[in-house]
PDB file of N, CA and C in Angstrom:
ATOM      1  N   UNK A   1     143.330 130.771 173.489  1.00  0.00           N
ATOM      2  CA  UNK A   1     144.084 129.642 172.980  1.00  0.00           C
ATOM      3  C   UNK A   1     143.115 128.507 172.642  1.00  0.00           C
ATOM      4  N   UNK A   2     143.206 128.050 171.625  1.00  0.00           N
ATOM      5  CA  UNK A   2     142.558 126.513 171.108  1.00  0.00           C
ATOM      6  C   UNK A   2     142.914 125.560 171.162  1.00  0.00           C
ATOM      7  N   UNK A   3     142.106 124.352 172.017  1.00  0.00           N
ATOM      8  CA  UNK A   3     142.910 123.200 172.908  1.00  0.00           C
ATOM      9  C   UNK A   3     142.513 122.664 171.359  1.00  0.00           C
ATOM     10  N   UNK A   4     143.433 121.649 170.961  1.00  0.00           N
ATOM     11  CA  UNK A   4     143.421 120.652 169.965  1.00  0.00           C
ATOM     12  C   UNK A   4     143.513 119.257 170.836  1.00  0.00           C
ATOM     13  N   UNK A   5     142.533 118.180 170.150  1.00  0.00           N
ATOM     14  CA  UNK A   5     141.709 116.813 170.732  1.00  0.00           C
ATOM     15  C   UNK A   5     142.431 116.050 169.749  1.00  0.00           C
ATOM     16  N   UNK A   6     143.693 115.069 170.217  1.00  0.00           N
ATOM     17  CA  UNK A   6     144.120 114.184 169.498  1.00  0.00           C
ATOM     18  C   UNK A   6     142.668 113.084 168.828  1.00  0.00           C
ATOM     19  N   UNK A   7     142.673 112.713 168.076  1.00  0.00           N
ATOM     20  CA  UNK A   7     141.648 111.859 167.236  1.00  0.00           C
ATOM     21  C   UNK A   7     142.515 110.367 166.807  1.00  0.00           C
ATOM     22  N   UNK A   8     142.066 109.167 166.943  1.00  0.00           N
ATOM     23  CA  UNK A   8     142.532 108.050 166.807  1.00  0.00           C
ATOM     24  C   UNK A   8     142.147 107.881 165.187  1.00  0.00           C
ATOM     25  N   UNK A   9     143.184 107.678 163.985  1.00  0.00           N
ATOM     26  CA  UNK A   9     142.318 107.396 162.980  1.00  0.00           C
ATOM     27  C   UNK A   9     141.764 106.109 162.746  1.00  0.00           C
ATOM     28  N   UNK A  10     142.889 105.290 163.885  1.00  0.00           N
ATOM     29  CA  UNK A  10     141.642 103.853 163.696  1.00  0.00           C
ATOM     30  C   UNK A  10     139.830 103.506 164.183  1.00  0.00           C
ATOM     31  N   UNK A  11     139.749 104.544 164.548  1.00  0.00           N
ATOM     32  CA  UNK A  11     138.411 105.193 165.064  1.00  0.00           C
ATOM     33  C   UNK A  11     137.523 105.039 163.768  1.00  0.00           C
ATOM     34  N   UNK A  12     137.814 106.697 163.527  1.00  0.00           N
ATOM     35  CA  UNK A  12     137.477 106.656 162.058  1.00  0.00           C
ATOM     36  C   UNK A  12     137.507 105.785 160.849  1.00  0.00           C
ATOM     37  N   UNK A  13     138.574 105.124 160.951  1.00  0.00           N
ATOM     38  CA  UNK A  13     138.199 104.674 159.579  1.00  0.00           C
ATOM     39  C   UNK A  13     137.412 103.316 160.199  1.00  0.00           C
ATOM     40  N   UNK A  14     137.226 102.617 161.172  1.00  0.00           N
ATOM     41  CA  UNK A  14     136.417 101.317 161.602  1.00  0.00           C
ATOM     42  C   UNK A  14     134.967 102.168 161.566  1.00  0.00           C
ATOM     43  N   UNK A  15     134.661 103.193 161.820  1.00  0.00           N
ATOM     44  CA  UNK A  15     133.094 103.538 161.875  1.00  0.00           C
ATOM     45  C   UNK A  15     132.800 103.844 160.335  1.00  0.00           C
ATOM     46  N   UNK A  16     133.475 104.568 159.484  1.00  0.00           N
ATOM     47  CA  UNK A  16     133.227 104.882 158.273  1.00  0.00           C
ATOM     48  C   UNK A  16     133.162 103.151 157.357  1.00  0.00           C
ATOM     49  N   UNK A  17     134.269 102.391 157.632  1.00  0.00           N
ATOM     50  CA  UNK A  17     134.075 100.848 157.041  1.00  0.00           C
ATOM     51  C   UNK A  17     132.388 100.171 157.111  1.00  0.00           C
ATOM     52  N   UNK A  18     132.048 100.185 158.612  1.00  0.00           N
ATOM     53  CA  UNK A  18     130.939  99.360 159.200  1.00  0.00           C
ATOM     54  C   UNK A  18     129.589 100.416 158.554  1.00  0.00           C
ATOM     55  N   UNK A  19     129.791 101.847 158.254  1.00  0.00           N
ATOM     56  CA  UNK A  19     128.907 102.402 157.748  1.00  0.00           C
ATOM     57  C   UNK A  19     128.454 101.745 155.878  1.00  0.00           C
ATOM     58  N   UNK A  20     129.347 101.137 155.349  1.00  0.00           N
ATOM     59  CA  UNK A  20     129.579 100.459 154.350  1.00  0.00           C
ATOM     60  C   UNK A  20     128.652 101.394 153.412  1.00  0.00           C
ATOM     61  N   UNK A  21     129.360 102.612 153.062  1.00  0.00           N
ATOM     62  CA  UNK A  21     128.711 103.710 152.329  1.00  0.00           C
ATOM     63  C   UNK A  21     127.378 104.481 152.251  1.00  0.00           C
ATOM     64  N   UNK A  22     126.979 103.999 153.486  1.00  0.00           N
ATOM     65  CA  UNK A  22     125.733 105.028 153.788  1.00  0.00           C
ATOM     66  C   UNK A  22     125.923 105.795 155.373  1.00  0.00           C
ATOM     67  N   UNK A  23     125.021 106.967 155.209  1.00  0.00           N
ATOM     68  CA  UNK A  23     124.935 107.639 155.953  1.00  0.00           C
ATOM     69  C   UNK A  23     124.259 106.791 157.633  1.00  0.00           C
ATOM     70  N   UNK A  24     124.773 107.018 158.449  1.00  0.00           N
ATOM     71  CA  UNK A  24     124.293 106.219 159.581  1.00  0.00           C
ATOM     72  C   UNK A  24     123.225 106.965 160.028  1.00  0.00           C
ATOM     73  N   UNK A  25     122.733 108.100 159.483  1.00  0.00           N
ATOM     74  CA  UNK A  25     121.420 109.121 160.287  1.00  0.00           C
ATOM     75  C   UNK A  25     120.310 108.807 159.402  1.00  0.00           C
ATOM     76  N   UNK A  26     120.267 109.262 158.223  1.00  0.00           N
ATOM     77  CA  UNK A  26     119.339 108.922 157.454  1.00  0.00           C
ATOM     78  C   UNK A  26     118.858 107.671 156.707  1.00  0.00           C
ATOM     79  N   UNK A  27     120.580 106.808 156.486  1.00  0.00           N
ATOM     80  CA  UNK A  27     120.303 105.852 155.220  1.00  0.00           C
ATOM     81  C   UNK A  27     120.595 106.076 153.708  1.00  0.00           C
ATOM     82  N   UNK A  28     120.737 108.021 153.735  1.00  0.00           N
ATOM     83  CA  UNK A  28     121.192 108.384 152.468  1.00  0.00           C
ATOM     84  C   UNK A  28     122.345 108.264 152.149  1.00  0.00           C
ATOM     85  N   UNK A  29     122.332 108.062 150.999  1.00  0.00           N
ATOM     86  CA  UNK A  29     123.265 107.830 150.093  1.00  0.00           C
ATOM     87  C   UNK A  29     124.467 108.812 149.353  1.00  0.00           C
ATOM     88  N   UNK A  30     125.448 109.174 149.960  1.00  0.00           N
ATOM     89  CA  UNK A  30     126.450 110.262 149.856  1.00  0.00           C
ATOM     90  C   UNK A  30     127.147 110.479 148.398  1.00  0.00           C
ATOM     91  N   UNK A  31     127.362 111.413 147.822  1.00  0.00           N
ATOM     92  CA  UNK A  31     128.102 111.776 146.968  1.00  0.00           C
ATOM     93  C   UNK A  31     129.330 110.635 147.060  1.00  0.00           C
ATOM     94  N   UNK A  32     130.039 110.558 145.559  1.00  0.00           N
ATOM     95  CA  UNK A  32     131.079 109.848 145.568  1.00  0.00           C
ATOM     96  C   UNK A  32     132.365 110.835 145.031  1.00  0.00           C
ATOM     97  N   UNK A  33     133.495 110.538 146.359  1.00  0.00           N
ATOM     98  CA  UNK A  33     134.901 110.891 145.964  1.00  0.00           C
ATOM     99  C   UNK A  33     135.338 110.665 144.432  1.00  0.00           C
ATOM    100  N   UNK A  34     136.349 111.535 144.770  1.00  0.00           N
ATOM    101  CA  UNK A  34     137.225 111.162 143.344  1.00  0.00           C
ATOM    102  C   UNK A  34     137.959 110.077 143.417  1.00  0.00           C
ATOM    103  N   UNK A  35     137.732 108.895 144.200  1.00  0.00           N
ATOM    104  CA  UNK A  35     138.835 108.279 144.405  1.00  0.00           C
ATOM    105  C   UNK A  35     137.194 106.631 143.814  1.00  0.00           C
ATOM    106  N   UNK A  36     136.350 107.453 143.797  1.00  0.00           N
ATOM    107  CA  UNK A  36     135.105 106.510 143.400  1.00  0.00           C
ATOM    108  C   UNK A  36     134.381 106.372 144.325  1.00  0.00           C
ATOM    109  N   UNK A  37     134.911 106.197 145.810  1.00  0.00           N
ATOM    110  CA  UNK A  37     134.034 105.463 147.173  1.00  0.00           C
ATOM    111  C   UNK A  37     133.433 106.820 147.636  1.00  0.00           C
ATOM    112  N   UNK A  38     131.689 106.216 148.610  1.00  0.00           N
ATOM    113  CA  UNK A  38     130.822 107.210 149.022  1.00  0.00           C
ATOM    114  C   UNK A  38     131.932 108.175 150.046  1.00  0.00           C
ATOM    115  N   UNK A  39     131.129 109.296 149.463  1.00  0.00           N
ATOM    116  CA  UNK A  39     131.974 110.652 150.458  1.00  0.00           C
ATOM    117  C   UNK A  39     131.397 110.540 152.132  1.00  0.00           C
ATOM    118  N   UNK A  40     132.077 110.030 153.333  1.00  0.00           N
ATOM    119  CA  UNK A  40     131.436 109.942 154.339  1.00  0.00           C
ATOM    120  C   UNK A  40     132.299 111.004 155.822  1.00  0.00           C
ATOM    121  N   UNK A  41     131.502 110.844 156.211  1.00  0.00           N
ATOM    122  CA  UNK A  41     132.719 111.949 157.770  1.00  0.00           C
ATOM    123  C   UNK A  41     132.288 111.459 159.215  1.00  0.00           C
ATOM    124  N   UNK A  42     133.283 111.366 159.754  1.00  0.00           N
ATOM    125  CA  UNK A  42     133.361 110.437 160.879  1.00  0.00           C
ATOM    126  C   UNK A  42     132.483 111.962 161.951  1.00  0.00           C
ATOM    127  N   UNK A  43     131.402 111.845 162.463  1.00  0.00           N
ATOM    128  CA  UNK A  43     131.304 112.907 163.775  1.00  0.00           C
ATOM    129  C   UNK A  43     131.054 112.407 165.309  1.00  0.00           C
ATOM    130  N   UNK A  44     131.995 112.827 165.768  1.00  0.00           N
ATOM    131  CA  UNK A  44     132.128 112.979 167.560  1.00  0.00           C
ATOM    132  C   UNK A  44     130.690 113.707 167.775  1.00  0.00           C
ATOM    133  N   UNK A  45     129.779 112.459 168.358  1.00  0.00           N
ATOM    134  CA  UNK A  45     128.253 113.379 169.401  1.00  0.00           C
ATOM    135  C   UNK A  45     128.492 114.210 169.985  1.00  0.00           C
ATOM    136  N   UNK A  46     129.052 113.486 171.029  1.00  0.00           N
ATOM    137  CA  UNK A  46     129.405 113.944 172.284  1.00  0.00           C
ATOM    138  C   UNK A  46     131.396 114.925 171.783  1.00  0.00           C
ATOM    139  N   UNK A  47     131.594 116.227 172.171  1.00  0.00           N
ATOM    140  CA  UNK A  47     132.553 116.435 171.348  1.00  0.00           C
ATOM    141  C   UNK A  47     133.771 116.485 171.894  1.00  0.00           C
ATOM    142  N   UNK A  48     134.227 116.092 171.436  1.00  0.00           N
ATOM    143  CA  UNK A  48     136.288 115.664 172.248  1.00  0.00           C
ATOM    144  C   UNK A  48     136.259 117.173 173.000  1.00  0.00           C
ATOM    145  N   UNK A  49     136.313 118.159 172.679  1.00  0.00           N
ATOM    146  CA  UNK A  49     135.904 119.413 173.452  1.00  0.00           C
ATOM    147  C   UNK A  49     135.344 119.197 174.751  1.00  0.00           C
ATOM    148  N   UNK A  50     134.308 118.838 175.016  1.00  0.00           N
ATOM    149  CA  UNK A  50     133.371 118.531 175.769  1.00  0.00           C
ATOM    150  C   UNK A  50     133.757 117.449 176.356  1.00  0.00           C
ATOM    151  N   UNK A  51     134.442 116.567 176.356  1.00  0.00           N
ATOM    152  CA  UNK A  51     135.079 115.626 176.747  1.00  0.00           C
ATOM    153  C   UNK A  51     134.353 114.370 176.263  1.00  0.00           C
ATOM    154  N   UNK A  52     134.167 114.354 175.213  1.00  0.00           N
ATOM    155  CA  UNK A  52     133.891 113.221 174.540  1.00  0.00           C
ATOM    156  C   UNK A  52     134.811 112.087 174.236  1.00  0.00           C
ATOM    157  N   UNK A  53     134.486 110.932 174.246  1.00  0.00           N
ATOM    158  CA  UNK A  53     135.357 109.940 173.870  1.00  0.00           C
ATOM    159  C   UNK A  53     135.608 109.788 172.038  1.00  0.00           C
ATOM    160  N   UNK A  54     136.823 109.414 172.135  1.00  0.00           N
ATOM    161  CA  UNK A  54     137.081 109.105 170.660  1.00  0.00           C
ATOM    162  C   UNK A  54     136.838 107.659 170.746  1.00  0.00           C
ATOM    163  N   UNK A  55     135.445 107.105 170.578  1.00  0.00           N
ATOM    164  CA  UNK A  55     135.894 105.899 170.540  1.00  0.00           C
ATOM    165  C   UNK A  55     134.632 105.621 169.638  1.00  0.00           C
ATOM    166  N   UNK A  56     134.204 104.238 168.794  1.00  0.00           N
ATOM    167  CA  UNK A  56     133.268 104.178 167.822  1.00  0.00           C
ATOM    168  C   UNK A  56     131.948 104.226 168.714  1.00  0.00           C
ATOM    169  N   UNK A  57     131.529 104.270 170.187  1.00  0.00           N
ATOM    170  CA  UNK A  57     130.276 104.448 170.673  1.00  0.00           C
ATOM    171  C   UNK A  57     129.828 105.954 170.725  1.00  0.00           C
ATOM    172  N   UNK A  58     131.041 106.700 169.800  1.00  0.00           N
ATOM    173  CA  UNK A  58     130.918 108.371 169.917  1.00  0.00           C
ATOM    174  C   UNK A  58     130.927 108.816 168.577  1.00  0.00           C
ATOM    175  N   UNK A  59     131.003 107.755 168.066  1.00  0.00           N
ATOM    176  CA  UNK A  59     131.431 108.605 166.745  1.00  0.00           C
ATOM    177  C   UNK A  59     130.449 107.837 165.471  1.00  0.00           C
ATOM    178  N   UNK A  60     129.886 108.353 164.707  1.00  0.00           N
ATOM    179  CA  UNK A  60     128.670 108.403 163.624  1.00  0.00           C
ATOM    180  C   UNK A  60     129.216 108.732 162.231  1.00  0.00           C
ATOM    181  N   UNK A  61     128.667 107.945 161.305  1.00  0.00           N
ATOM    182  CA  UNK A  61     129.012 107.985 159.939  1.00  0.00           C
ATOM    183  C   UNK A  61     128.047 109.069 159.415  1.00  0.00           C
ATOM    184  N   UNK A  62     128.468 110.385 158.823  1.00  0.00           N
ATOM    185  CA  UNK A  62     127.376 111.175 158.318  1.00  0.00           C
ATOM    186  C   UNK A  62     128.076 111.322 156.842  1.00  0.00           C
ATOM    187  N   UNK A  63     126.593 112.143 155.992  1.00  0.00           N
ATOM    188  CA  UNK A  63     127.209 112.464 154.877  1.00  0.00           C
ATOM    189  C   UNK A  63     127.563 113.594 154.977  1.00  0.00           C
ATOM    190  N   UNK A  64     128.138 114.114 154.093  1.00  0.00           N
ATOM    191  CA  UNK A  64     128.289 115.819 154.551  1.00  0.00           C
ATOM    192  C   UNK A  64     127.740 116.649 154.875  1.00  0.00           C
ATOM    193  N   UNK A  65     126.216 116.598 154.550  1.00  0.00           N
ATOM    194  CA  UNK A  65     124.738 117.567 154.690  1.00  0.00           C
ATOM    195  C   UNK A  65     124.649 117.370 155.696  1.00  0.00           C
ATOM    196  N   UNK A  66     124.700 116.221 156.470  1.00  0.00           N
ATOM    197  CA  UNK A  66     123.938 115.803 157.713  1.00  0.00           C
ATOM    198  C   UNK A  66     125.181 116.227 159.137  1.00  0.00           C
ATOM    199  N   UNK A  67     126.362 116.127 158.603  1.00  0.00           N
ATOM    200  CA  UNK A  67     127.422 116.645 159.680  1.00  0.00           C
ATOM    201  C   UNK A  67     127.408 118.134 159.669  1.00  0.00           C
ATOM    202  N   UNK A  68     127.109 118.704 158.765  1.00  0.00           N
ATOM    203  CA  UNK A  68     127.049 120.250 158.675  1.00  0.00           C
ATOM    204  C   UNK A  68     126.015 120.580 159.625  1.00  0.00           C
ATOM    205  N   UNK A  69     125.003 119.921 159.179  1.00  0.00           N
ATOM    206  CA  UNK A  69     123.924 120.336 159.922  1.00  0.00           C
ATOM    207  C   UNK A  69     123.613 120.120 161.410  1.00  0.00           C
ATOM    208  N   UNK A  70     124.729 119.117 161.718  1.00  0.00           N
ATOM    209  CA  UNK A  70     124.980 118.764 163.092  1.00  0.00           C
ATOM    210  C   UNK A  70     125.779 119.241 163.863  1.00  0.00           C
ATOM    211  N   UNK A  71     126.440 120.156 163.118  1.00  0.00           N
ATOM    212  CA  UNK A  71     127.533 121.415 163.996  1.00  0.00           C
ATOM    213  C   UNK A  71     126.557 122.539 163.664  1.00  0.00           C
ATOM    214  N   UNK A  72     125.887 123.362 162.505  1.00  0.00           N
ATOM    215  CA  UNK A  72     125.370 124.339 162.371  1.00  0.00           C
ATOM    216  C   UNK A  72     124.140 124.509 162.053  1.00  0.00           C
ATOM    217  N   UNK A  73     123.051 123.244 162.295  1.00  0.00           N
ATOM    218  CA  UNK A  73     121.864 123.793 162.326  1.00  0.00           C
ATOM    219  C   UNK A  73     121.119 124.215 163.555  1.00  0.00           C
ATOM    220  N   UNK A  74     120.050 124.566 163.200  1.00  0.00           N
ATOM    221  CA  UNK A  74     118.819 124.827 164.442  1.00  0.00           C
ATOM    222  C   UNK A  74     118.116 123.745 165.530  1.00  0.00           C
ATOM    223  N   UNK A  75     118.371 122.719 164.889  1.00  0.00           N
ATOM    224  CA  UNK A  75     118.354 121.449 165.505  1.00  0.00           C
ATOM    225  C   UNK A  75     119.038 120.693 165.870  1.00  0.00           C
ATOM    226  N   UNK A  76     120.255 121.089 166.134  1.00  0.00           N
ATOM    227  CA  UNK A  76     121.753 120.240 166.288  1.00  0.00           C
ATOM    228  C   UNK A  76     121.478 119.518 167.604  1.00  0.00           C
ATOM    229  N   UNK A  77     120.531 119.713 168.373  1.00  0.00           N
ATOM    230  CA  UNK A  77     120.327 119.157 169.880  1.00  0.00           C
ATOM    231  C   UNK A  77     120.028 118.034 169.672  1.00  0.00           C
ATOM    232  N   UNK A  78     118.563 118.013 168.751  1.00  0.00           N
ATOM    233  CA  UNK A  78     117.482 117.007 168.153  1.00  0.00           C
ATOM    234  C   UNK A  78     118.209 116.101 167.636  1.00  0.00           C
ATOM    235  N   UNK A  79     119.266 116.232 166.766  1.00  0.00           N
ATOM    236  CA  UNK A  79     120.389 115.489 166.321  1.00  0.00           C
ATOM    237  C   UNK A  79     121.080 115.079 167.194  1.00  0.00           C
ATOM    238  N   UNK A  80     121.775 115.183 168.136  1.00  0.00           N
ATOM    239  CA  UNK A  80     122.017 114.745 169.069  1.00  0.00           C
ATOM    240  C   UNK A  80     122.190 113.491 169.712  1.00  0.00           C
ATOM    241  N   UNK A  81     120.345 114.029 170.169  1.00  0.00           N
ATOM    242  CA  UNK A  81     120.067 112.828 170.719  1.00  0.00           C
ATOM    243  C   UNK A  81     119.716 111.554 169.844  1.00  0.00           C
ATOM    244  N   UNK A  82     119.309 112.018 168.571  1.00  0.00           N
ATOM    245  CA  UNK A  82     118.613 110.723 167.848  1.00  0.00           C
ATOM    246  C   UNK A  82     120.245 110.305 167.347  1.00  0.00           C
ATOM    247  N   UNK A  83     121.255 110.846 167.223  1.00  0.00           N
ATOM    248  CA  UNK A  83     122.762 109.910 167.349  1.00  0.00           C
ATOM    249  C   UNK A  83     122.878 109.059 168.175  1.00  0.00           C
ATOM    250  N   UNK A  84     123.184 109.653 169.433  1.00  0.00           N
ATOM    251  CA  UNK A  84     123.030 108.710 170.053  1.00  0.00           C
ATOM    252  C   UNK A  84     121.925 107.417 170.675  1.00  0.00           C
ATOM    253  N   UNK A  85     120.595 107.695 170.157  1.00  0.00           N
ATOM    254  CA  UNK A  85     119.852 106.724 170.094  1.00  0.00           C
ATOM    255  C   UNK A  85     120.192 105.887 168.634  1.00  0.00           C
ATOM    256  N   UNK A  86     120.579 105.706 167.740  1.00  0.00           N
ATOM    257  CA  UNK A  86     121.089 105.133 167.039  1.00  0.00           C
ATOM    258  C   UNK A  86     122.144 104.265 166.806  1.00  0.00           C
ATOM    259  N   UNK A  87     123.227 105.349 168.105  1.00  0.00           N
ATOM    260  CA  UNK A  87     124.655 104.542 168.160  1.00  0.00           C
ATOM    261  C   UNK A  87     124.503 103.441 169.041  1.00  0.00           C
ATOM    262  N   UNK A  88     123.575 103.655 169.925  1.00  0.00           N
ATOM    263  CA  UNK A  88     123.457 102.815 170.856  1.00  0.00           C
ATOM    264  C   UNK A  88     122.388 101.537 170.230  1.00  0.00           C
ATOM    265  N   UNK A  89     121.637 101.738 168.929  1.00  0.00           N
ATOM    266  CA  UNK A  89     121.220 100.186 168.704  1.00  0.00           C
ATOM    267  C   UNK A  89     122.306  99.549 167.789  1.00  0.00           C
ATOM    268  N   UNK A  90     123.350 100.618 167.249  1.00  0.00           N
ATOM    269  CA  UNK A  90     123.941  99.978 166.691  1.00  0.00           C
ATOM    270  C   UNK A  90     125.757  99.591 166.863  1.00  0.00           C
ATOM    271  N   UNK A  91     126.365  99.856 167.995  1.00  0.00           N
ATOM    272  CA  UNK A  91     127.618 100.071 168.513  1.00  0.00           C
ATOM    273  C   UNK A  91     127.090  99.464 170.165  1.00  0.00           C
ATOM    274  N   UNK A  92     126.556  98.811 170.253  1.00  0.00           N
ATOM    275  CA  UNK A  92     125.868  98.572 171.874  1.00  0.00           C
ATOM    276  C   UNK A  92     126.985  98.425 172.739  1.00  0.00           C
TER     277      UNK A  92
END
């Protein structure tokens, strides 16, 4: 059975706002929606699974490359941690 992690969308959309169209890992600059605004995705570090908080000291503005790669790369650890060294200079 698959536990499903209620998600606050006022979460999301306050971390994606304050990201003000850039990527919060790199600085890069995301593809744009059809709607015109940068394509961005809210990611849980630490993961509601895992008992992560939904709250903006957990959650990171990525572009799509960089959230992919943060669920399915080889380095997803390394990522990780440099999230949360990030969230924490910038969500203190």
């Amino acid at each position: 059975m698959r536990r499903v992690c209620e998600r606050d969308d006022r979460v999301r959309r306050l971390v994606l706002r304050k990201a003000d169209g850039k990527c919060e890992f790199k600085g890069c600059k995301p593809f744009n929606s059809k709607k015109g605004v940068p394509y961005l995705e809210a990611h849980h570090v630490i993961h509601l699974s895992a008992s992560g908080k939904d709250k903006p000291s957990n959650v990171i503005a990525l572009c799509a490359n960089h959230h992919r790669e943060a669920h399915y790369g080889e380095n997803w650890e390394f990522l990780n941690e440099e999230f949360l060294r990030i969230l924490k200079n910038i969500r203190p």
